[in-house]
C-alpha atoms as a PDB file:
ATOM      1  CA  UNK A   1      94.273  96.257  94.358  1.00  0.00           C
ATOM      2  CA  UNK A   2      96.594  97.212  91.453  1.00  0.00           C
ATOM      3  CA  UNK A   3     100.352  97.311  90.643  1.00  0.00           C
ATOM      4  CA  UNK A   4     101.716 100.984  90.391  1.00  0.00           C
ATOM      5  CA  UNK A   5     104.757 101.887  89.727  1.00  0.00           C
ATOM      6  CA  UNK A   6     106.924 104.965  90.341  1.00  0.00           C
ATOM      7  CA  UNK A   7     110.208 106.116  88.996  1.00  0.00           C
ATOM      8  CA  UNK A   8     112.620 107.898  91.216  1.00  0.00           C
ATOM      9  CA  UNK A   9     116.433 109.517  90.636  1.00  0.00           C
ATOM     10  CA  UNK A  10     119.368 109.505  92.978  1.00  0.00           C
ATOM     11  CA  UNK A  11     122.935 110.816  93.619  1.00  0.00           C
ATOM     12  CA  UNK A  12     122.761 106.517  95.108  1.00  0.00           C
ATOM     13  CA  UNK A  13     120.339 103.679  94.568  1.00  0.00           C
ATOM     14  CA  UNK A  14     119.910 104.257  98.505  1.00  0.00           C
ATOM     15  CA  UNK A  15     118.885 108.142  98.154  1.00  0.00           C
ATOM     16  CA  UNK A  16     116.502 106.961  94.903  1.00  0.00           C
ATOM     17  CA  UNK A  17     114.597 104.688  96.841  1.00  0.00           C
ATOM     18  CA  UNK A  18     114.534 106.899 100.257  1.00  0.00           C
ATOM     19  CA  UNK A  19     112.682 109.382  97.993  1.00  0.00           C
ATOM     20  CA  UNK A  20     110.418 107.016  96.861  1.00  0.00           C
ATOM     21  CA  UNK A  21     109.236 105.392  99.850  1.00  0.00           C
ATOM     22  CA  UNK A  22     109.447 109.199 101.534  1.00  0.00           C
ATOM     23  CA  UNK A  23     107.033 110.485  98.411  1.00  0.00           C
ATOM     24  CA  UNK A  24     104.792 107.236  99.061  1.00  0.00           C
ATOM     25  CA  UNK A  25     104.446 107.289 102.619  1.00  0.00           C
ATOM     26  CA  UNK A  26     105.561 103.268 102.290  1.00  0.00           C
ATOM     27  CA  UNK A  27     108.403 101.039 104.273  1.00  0.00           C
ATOM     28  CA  UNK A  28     111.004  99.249 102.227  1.00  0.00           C
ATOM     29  CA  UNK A  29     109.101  96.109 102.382  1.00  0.00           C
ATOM     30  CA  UNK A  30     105.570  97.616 100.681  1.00  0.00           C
ATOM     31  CA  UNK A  31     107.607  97.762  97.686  1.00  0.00           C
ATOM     32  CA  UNK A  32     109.966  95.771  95.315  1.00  0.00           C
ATOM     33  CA  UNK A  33     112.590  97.715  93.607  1.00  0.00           C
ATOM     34  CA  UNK A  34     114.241  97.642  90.348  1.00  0.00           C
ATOM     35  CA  UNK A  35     117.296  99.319  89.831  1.00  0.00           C
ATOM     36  CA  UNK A  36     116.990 100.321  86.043  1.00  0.00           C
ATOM     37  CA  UNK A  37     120.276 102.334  85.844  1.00  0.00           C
ATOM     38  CA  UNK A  38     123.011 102.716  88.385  1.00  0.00           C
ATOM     39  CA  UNK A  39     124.996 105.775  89.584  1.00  0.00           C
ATOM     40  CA  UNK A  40     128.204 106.929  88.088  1.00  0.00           C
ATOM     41  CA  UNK A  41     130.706 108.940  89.432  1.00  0.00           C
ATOM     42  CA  UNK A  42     132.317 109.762  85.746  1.00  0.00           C
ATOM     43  CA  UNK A  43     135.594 111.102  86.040  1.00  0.00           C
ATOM     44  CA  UNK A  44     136.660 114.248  88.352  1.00  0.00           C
ATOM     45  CA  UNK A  45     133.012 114.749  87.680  1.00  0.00           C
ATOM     46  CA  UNK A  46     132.315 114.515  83.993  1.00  0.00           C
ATOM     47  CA  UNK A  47     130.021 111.668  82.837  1.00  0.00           C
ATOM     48  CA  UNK A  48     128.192 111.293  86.307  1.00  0.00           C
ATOM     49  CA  UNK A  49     124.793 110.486  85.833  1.00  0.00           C
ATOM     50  CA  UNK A  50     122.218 109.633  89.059  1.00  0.00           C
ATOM     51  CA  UNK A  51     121.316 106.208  89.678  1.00  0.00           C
ATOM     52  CA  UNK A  52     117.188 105.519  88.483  1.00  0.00           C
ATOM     53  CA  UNK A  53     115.126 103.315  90.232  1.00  0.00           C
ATOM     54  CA  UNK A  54     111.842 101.694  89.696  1.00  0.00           C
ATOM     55  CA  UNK A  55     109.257 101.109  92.541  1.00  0.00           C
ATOM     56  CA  UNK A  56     106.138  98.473  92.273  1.00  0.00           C
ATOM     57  CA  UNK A  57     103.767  98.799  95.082  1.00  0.00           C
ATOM     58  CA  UNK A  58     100.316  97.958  95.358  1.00  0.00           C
ATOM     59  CA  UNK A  59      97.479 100.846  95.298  1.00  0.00           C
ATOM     60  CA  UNK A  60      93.955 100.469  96.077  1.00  0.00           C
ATOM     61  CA  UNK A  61      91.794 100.760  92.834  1.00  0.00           C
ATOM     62  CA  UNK A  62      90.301 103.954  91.904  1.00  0.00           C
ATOM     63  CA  UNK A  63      87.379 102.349  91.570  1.00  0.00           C
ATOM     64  CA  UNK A  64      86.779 101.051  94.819  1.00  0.00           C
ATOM     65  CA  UNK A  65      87.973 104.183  96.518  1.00  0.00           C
ATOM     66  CA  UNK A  66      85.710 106.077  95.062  1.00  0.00           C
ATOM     67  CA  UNK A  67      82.836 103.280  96.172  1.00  0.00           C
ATOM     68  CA  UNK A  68      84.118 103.360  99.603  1.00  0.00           C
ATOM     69  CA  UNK A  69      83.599 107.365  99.904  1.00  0.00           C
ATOM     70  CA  UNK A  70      80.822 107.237  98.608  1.00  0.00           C
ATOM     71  CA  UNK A  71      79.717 104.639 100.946  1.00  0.00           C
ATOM     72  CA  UNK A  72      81.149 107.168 103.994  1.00  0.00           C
ATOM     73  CA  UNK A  73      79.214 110.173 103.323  1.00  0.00           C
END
């Protein structure tokens, strides 16, 4: 196995990591999250910027994937 990780954006740190774990196909507790900038309204509007997270999840190695379909066919 190897760390990957995978950098999502978000009107909330909520919506950032729900498109994440939706792009992944993983539940909240396959990953840990870092929240590397948070959301800001700005003012009326101006100055908003999304929130950014950071997802680390495990991945299979390439490697041994491609062992194991080669091992299938």
């Amino acid at each position: 196995m190897m760390l990957k990780t995978l950098e999502k954006s978000g009107k909330t740190e909520e919506a950032a990591i729900a498109a994440a774990l939706e792009e992944l196909g993983l539940d909240r507790d396959d990953v840990s999250v870092e929240i590397v900038e948070r959301a800001k309204s700005g003012f009326l509007g101006i100055g908003a910027s999304p929130a950014v997270i950071r997802v680390q999840y495990e991945a299979p190695d390439e490697e041994a994937e491609q062992e194991l379909s080669l091992i299938h066919i």
